[in-house]
Protein backbone atom coordinates (compact mmCIF):
# COMPACT_ATOMS: atom_id res chain seq x y z
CA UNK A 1 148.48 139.54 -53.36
CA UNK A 2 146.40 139.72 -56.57
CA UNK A 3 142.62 138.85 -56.57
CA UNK A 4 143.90 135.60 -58.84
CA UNK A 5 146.15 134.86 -56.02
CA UNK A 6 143.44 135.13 -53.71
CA UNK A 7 141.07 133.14 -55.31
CA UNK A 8 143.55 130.05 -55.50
CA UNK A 9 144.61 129.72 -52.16
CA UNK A 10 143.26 127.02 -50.04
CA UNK A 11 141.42 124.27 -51.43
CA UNK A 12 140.43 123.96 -55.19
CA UNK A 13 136.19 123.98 -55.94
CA UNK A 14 137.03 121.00 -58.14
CA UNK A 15 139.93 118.74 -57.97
CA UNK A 16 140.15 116.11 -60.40
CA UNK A 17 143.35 113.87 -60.26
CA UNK A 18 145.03 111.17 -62.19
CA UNK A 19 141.74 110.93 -64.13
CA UNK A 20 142.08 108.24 -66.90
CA UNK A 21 139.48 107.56 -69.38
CA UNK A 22 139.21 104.68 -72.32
CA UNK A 23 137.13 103.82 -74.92
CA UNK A 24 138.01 100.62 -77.77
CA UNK A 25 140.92 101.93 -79.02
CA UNK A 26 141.87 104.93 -77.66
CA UNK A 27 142.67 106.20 -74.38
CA UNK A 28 141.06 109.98 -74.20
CA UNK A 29 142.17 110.85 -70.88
CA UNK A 30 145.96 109.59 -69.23
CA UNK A 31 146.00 110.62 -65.48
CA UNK A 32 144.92 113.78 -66.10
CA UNK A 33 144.78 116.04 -63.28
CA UNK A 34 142.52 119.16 -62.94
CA UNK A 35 141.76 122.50 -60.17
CA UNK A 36 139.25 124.67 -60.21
CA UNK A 37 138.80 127.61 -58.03
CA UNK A 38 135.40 129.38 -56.87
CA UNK A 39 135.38 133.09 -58.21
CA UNK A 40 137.88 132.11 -61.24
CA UNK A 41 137.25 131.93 -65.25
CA UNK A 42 139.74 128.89 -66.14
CA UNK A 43 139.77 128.22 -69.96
CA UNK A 44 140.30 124.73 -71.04
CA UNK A 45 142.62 124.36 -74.11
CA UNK A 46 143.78 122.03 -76.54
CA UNK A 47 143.50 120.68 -79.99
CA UNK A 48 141.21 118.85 -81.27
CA UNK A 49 140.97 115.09 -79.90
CA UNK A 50 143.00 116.51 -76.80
CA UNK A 51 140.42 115.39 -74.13
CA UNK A 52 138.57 118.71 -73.72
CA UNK A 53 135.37 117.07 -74.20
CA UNK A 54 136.20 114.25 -72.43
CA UNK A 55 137.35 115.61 -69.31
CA UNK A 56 134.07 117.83 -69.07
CA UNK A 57 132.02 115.00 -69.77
CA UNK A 58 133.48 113.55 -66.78
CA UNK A 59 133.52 116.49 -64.24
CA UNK A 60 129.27 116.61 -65.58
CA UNK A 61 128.49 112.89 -64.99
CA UNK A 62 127.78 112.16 -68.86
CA UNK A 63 130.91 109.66 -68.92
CA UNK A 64 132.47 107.25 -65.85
CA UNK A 65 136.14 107.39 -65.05
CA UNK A 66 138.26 104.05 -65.34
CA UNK A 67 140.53 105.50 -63.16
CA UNK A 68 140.87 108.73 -60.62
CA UNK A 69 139.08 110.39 -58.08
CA UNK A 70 136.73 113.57 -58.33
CA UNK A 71 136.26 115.88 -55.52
CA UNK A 72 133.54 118.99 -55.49
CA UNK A 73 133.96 121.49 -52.40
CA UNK A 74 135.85 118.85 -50.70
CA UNK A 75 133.70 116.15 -51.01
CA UNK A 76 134.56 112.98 -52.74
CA UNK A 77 132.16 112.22 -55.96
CA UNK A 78 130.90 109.46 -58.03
CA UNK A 79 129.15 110.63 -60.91
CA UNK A 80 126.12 107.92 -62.30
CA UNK A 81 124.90 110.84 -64.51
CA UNK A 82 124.23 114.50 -65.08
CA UNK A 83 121.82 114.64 -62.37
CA UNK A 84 124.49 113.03 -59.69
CA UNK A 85 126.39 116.31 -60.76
CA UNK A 86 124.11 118.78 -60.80
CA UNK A 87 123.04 117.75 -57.32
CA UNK A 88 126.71 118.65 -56.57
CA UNK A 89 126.14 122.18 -58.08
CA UNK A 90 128.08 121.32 -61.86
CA UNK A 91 126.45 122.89 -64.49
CA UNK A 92 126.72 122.95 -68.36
CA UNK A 93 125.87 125.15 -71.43
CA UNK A 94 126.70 123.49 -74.24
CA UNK A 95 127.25 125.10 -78.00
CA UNK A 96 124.19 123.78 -79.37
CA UNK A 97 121.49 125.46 -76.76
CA UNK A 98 120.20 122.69 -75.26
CA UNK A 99 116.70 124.51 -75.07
CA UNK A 100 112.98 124.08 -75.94
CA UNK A 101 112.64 126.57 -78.16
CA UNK A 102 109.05 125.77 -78.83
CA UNK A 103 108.14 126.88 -75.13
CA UNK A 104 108.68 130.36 -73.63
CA UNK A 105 111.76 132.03 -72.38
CA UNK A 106 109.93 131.54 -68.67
CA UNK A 107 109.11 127.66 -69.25
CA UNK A 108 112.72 127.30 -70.29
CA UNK A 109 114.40 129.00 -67.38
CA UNK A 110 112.45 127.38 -64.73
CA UNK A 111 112.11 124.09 -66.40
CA UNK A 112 111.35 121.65 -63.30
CA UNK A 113 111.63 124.70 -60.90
CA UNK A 114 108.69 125.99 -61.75
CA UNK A 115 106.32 127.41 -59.07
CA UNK A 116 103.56 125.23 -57.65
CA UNK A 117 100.40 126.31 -55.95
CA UNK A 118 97.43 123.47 -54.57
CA UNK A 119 99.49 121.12 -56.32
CA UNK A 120 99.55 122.85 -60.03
CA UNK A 121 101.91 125.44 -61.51
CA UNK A 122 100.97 128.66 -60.76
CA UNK A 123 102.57 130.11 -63.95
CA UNK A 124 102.71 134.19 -62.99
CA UNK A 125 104.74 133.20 -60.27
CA UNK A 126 106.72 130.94 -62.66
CA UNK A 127 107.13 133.87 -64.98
CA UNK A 128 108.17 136.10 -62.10
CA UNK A 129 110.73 134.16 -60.38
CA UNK A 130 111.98 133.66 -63.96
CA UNK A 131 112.00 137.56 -64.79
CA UNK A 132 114.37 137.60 -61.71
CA UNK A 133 116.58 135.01 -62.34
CA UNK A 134 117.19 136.70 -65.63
CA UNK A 135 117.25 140.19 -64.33
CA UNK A 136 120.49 138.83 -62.18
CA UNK A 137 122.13 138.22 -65.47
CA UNK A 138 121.11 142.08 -66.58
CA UNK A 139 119.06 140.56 -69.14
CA UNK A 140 115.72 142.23 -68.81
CA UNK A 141 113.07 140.83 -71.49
CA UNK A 142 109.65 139.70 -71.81
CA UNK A 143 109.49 135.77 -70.30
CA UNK A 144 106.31 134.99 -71.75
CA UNK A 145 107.74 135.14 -75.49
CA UNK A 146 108.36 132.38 -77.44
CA UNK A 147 112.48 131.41 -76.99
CA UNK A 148 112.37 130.78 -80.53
CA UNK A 149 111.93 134.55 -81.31
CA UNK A 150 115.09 135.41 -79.50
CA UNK A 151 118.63 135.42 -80.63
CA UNK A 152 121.17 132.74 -80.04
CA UNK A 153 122.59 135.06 -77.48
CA UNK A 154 119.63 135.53 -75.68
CA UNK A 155 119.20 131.87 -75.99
CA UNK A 156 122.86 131.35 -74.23
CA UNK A 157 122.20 133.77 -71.92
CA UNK A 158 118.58 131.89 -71.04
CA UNK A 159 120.65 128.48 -70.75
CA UNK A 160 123.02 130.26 -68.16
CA UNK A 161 120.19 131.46 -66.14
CA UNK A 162 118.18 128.32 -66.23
CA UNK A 163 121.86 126.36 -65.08
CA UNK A 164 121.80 129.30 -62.49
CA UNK A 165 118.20 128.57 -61.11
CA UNK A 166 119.88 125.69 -58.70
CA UNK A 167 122.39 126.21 -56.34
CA UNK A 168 125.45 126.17 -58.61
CA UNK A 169 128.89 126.20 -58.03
CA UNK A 170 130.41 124.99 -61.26
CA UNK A 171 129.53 126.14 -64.31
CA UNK A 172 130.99 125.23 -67.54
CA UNK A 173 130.87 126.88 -71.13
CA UNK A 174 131.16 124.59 -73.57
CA UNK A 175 132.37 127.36 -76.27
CA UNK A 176 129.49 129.93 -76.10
CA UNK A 177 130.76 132.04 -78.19
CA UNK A 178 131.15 129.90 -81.77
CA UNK A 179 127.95 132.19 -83.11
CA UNK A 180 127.96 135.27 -81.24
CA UNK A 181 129.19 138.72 -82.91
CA UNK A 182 130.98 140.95 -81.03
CA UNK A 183 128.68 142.61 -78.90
CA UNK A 184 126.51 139.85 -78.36
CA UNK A 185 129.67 137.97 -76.76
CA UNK A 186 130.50 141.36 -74.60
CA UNK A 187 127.30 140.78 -73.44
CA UNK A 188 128.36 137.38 -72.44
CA UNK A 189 131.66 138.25 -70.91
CA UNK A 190 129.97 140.98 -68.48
CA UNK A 191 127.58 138.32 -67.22
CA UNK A 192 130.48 135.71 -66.80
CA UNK A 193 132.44 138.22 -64.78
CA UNK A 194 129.49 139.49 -62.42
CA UNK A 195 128.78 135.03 -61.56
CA UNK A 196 132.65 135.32 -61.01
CA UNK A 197 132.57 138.21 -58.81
CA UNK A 198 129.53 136.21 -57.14
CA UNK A 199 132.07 133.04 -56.71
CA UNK A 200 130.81 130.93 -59.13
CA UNK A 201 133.95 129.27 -60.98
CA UNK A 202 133.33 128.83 -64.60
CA UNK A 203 135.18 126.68 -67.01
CA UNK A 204 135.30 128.36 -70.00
CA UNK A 205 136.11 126.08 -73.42
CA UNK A 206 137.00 128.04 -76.50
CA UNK A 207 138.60 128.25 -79.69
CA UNK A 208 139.40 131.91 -79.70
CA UNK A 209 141.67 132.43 -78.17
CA UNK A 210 141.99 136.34 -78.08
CA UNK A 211 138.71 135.32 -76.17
CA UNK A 212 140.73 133.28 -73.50
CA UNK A 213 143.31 136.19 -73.23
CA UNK A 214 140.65 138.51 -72.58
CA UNK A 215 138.24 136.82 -69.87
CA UNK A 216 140.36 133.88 -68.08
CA UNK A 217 142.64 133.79 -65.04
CA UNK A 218 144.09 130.52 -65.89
CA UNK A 219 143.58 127.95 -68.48
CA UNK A 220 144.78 123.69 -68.62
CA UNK A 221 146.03 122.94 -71.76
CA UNK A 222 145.69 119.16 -72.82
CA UNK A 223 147.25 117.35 -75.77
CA UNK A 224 146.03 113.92 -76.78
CA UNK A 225 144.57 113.08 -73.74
CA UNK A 226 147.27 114.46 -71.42
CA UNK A 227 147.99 117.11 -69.50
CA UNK A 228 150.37 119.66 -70.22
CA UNK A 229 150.21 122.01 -67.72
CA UNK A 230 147.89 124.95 -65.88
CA UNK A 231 149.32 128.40 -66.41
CA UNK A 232 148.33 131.87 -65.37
CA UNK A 233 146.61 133.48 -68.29
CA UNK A 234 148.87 136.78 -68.34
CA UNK A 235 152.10 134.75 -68.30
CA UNK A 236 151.85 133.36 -71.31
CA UNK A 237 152.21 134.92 -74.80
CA UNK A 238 149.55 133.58 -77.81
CA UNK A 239 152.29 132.10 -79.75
CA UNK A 240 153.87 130.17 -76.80
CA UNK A 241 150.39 129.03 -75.71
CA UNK A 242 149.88 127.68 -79.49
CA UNK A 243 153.04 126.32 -79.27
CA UNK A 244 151.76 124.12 -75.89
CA UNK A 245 149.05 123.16 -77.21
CA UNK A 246 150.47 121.82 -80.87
CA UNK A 247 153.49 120.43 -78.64
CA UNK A 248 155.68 122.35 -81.71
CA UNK A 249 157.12 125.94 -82.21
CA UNK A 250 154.41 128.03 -84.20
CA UNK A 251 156.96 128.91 -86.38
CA UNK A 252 157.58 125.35 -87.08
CA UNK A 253 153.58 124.65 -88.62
CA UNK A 254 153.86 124.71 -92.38
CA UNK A 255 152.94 127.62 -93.48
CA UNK A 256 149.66 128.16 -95.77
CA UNK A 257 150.76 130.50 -98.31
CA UNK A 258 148.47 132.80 -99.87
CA UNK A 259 146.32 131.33 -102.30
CA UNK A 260 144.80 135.40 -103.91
CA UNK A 261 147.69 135.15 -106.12
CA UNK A 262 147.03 132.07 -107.58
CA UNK A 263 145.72 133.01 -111.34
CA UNK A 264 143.00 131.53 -112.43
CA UNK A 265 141.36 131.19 -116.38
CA UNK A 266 138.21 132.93 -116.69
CA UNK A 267 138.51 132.68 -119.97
CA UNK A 268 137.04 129.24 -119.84
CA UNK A 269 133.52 128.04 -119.14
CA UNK A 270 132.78 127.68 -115.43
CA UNK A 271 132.03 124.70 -113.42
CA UNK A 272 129.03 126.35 -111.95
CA UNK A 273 127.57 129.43 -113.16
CA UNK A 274 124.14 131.12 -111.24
CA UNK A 275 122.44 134.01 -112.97
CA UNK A 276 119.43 135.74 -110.90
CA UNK A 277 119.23 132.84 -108.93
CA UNK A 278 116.95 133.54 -105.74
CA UNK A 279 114.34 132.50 -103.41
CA UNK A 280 111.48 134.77 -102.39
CA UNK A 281 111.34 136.51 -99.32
CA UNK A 282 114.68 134.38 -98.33
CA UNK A 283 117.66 135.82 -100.80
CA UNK A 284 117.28 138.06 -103.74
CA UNK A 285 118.26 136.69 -106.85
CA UNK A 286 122.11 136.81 -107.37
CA UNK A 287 124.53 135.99 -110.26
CA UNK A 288 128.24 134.05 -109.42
CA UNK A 289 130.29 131.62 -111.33
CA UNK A 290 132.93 129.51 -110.26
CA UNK A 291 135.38 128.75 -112.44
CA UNK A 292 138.25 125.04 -112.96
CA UNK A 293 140.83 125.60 -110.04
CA UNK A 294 138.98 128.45 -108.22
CA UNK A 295 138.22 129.39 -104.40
CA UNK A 296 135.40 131.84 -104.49
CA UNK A 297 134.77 133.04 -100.73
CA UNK A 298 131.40 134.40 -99.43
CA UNK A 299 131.71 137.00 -97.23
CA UNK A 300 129.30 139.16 -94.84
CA UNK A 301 127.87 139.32 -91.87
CA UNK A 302 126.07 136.91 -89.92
CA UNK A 303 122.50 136.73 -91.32
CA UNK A 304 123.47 138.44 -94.51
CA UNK A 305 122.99 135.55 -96.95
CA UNK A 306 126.24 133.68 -97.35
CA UNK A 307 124.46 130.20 -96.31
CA UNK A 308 120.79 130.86 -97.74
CA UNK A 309 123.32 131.38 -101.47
CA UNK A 310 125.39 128.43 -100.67
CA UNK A 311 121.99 126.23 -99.70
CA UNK A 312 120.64 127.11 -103.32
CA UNK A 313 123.99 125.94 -105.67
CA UNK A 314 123.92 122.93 -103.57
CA UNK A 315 120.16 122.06 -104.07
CA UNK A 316 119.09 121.92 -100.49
CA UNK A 317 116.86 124.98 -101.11
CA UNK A 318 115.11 125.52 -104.64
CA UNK A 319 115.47 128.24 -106.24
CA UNK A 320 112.46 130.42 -107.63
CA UNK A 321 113.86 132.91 -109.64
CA UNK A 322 116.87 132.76 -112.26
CA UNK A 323 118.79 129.25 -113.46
CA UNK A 324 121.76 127.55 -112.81
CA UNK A 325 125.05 125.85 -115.30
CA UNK A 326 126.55 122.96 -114.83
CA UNK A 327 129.44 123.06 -117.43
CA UNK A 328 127.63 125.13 -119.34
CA UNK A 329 124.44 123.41 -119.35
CA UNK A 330 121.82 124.40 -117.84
CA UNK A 331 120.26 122.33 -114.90
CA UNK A 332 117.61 122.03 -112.02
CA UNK A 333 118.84 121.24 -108.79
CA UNK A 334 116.41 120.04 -106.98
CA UNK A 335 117.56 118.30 -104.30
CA UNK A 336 121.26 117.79 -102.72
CA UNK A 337 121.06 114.50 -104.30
CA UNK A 338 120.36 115.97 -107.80
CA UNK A 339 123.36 118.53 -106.93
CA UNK A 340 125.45 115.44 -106.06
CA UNK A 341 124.79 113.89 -109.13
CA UNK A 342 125.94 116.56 -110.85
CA UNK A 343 129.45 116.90 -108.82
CA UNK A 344 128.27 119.43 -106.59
CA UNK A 345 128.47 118.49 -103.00
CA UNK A 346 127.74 120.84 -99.71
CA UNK A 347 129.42 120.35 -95.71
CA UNK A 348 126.74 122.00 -93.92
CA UNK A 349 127.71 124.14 -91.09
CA UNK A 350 125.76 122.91 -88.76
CA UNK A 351 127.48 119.93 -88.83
CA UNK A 352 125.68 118.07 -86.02
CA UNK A 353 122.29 118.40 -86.99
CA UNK A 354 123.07 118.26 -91.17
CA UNK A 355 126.44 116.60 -91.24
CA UNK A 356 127.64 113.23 -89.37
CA UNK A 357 124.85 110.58 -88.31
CA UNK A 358 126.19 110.23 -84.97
CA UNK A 359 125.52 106.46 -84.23
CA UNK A 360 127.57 105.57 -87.44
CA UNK A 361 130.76 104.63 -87.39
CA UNK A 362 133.79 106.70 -89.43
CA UNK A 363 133.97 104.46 -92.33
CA UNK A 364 130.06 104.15 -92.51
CA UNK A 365 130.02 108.11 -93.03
CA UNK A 366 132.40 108.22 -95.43
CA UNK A 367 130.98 105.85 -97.56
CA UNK A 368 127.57 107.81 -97.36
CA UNK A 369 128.78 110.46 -99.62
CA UNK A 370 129.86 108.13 -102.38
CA UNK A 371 126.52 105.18 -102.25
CA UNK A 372 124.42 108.57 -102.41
CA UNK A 373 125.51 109.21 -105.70
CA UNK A 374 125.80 105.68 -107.15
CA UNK A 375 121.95 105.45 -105.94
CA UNK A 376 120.99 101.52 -105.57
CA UNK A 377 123.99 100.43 -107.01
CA UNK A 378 126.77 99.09 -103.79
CA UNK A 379 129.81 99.94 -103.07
CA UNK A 380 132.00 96.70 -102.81
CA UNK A 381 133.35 96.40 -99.35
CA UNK A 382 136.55 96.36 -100.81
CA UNK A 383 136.35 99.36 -102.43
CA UNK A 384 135.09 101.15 -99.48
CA UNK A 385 137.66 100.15 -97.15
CA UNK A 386 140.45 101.67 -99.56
CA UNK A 387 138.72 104.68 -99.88
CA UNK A 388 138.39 104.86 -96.18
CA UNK A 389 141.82 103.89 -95.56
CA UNK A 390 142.99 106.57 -98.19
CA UNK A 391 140.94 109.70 -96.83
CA UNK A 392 141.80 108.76 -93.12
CA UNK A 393 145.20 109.36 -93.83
CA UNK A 394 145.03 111.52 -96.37
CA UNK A 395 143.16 113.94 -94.14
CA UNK A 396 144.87 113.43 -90.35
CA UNK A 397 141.54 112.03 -88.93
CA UNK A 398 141.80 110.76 -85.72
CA UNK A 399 141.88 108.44 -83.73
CA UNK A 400 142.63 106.21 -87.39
CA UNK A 401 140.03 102.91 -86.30
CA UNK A 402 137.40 103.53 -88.99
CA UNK A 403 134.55 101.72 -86.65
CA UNK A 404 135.20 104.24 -84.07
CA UNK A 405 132.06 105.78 -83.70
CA UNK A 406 131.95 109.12 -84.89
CA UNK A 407 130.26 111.30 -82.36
CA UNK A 408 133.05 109.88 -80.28
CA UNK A 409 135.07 112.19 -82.16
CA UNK A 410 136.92 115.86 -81.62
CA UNK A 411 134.40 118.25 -83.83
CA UNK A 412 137.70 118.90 -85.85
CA UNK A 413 138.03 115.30 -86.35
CA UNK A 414 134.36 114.85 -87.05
CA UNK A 415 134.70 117.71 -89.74
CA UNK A 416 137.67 116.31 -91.57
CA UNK A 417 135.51 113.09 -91.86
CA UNK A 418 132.66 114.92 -93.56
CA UNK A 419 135.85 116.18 -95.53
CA UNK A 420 136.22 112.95 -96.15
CA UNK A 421 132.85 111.82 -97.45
CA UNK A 422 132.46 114.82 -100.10
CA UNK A 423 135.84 114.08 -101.41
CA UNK A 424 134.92 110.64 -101.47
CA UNK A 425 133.00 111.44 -104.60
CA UNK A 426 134.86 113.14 -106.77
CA UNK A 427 133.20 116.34 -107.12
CA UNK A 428 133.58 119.08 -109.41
CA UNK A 429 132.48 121.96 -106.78
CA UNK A 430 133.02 121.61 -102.92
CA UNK A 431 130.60 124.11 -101.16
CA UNK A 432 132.19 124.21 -97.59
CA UNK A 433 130.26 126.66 -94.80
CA UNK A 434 132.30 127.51 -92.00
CA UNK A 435 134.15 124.42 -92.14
CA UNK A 436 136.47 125.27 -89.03
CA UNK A 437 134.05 127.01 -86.81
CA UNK A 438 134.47 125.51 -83.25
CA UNK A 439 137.77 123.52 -83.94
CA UNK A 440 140.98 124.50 -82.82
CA UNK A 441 144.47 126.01 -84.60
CA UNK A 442 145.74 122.42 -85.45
CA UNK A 443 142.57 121.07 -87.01
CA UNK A 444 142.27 124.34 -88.84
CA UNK A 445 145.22 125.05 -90.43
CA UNK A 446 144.95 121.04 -91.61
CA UNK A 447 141.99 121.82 -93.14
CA UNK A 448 142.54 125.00 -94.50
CA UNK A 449 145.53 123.35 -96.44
CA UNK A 450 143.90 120.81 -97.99
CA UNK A 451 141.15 123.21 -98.95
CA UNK A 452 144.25 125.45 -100.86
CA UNK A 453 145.99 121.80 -102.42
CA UNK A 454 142.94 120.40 -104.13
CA UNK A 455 142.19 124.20 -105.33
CA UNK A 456 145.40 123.97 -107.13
CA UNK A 457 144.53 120.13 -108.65
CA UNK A 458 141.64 121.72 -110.32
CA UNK A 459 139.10 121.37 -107.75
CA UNK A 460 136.35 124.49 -107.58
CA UNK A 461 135.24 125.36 -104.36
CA UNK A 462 132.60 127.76 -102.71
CA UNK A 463 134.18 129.04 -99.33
CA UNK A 464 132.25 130.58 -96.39
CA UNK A 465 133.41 131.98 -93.20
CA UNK A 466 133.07 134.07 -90.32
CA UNK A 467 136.68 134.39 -90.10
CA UNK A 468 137.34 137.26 -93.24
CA UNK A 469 141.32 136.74 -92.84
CA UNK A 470 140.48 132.89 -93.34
CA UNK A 471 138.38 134.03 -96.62
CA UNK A 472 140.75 136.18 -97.88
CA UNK A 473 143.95 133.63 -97.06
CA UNK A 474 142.26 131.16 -99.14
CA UNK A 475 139.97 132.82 -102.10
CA UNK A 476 140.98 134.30 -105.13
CA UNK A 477 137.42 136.23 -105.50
CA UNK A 478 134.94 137.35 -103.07
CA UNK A 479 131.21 137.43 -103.45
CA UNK A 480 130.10 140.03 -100.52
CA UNK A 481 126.92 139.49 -99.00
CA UNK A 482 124.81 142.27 -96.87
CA UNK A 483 120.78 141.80 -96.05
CA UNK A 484 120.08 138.77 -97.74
CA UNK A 485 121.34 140.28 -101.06
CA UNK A 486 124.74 140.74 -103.30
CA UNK A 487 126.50 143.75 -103.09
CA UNK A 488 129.37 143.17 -104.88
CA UNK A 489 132.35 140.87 -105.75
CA UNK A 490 136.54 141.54 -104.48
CA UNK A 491 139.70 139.86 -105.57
CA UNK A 492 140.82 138.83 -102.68
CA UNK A 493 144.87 140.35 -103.74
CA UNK A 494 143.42 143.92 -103.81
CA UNK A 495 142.36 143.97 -100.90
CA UNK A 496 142.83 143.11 -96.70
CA UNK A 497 139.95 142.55 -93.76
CA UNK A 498 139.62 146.57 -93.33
CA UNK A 499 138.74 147.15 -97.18
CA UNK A 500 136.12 144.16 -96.98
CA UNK A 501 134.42 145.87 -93.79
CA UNK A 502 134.64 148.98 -94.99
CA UNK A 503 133.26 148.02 -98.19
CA UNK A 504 130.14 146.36 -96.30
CA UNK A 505 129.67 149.24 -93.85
CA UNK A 506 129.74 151.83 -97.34
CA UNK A 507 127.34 150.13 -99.10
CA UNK A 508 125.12 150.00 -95.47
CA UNK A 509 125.02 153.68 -95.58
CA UNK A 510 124.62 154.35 -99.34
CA UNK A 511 121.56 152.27 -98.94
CA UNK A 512 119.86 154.39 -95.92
CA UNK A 513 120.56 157.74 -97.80
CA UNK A 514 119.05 156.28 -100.78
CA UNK A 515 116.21 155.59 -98.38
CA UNK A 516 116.17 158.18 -96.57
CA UNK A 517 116.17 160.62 -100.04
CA UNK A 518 113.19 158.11 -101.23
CA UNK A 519 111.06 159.24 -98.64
């Protein structure tokens, strides 16, 4: 019998059956069923708007069930709120670190656990009960540091241990891994699999999903609000678990073809051209032009400048050093309003904190993009349902009620709407940064296409990613980015992902033995 075997005889951790959920207009969960075993790694999948969220919103207390019972080491549960599932021992870590980063990494591990003495916190013992809560997780570092002056992997890894400080036997990963680089989510993966070997079960939610092959013993795929099925991890291939999760053969998705061989006219004057544009002691000054018709992907590592560049075309940041065309002319952008009044518009990626206003419905965001550059002037309510009613389809948003809420959306679904908005106004350049981070194949490869079709109507666009095959796919040039500075520009046709890294990690070394001779 194999340790997965093992692990899922007897009676699940969590059973979760015939679990129906429904809000005005949409049912997000149909009798939905769910197991969880302690000591597994079980990686919730589906696209975007297929009830992921949903489901863990109702094994953590945040949402009631309209129908279907919930049981938690064989104990039947009612959920009022987070804190009736905690109590049960269900955790979360969400994406965005839910974390005070203004306080220490102690205060935010022990965060009412802290240690008491005569009735007040006796804070070295708070700091050393949180050294060894961390030291469990092999993460050995200074708790009296501000968590503000860590990484976002040390933050995730400080969440984990502050879920960990109560007796928990649930604990779910709301996709950790959406800004970690490769060692950082190693990291991650040996402290999942030492709680595992400890008998914690973790649900693990993810987008990657050579990431789900790699760490999970089973996985539920969902798909729109219903379940499809729970499958052993290693009997199932990536293109048949795509092809569950789409609920069509891979082979069967229209193809994106490659947009590199598109030609474009350089001859002409660009829609936006930057010349020694920088920002002291954030990015050195930098010269790139985008011309009619053109994808121009940034490219580099994370912290290497790709959104600190895209932040000054768009006017969010000024610039200090060099100047900026328009058309030709040349123009101060000082402000993402100015940049919107002069057809330049910018999807954040941080979409949560700099994209969607949450409390607003669909349509209401939509129409933000377009009353932001009309200024005082309205937007007839006519004209803004029709442009509404035009992008919603256009774009596959869903569910298709335009006073749905919008944080009740998938974070594909919520992207495609901010999509929506900068379309809305009829730009001449669409800066988009990492524009399908966190959302799943479906949502992508929507996106992605529309991103290539209104390239090829004439539409500029500035492209970042993490994802180099996405930039590549996509761009016809590519501005490289390493340390805050520009080290060069591809055409996306001469080259493939190795040739890009390659080119990064040659220029890394030319610059130490430059240094190196200096001294």
């Amino acid at each position: 019998m194999s340790s997965l075997d093992a692990a899922t005889t007897g009676d699940p951790l969590v059973a979760m059956r015939g679990i129906t959920i429904q809000f005005p207009g949409v049912k997000a969960l149909d009798d939905v069923d769910f197991h969880l075993w302690a000591g597994e790694i079980h990686a919730l999948l589906g696209e975007n708007g297929a009830g992921k969220s949903t489901l863990i919103k109702a094994l953590t207390g945040e949402y009631s069930v309209d129908a279907g019972t919930i049981s938690v080491a064989g104990e039947h549960r009612v959920f009022h709120g987070t804190a009736d599932a905690q109590a049960a021992g269900v955790s979360t870590v969400y994406q965005e670190v839910n974390l005070c980063t203004n306080l220490s990494v102690g205060e935010n591990v022990m965060l009412g656990h802290e240690s008491r003495r005569a009735g007040r916190i006796d804070w070295r013992a708070t700091h050393r009960a949180a050294a060894q809560h961390l030291e469990s997780l092999g993460v050995r570092i200074d708790t009296r540091t501000a968590l503000a002056t860590h990484s976002i992997a040390v933050q995730q890894l400080v969440a984990i241990s502050r879920a960990m400080v109560t007796d928990v036997k649930v604990l779910v990963l709301d996709e950790p891994t959406s800004s970690l680089d490769r060692s950082e989510v190693e990291q991650l993966f040996s402290v999942m699999r030492d709680l595992r070997s400890r008998g914690v079960a973790i649900l693990f939610v993810s987008h990657f999903l050579d990431q789900v092959f790699e760490i999970s013993d089973r996985c539920t795929v969902l798909r729109n609000g219903r379940l499809v099925g729970e499958y052993p991890v290693d009997s199932l291939s990536p293109g048949l678990l795509v092809s569950l999760m789409l609920g069509r053969e891979l082979e069967d998705l229209a193809a994106l073809s490659s947009a590199s061989e598109r030609q474009i006219d350089r001859t002409s004057t660009p829609v936006v051209r930057a010349t020694g544009t920088g920002r002291k002691g954030v990015i050195e000054p930098a010269d790139i032009d985008v011309y009619p018709g053109e994808v121009v992907g940034i490219a580099g590592l994370l912290g290497s400048g790709r959104t600190e560049l895209a932040r000054l075309l768009a006017g969010a940041d000024r610039a200090d050093t060099g100047h900026i065309e328009v058309d030709g002319a040349v123009t101060r952008l000082t402000s993402p309003r100015s940049a919107i009044g002069h057809g330049i518009v910018f999807s954040s990626e941080d979409r949560r904190a700099e994209g969607i206003l949450p409390d607003l419905t669909v349509a209401e965001n939509i129409v933000l993009g377009i009353q932001a550059r009309r200024g005082w002037r309205k937007v007839r309510k006519a004209e803004q349902d029709a442009v509404v009613a035009e992008y919603i389809d256009a774009l596959g948003v869903r569910p298709t009620n335009p006073n749905t809420l919008i944080r009740n959306l998938s974070g594909g679904n919520q992207q495609k709407v901010l999509l929506a908005r900068w379309l809305a106004t009829a730009p001449k350049l669409l800066i988009l940064d990492e524009p399908t981070r966190g959302i799943d194949v479906g949502a992508k490869s929507d996106i992605q296409r529309k991103v290539a079709e209104l390239a090829e109507r004439g539409l500029s666009v500035v492209f970042i990613s993490s994802e180099l095959e996405e930039v590549l796919r996509l761009s016809q040039r590519i501005v490289v980015m390493r340390d805050r500075r520009k080290i060069g520009e591809l055409f996306s046709h001469d080259v493939d992902v190795d040739d890009v890294i390659d080119f990064i990690a040659q220029e890394a070394q030319e610059s130490q033995t430059s240094t190196e001779s200096a001294a």
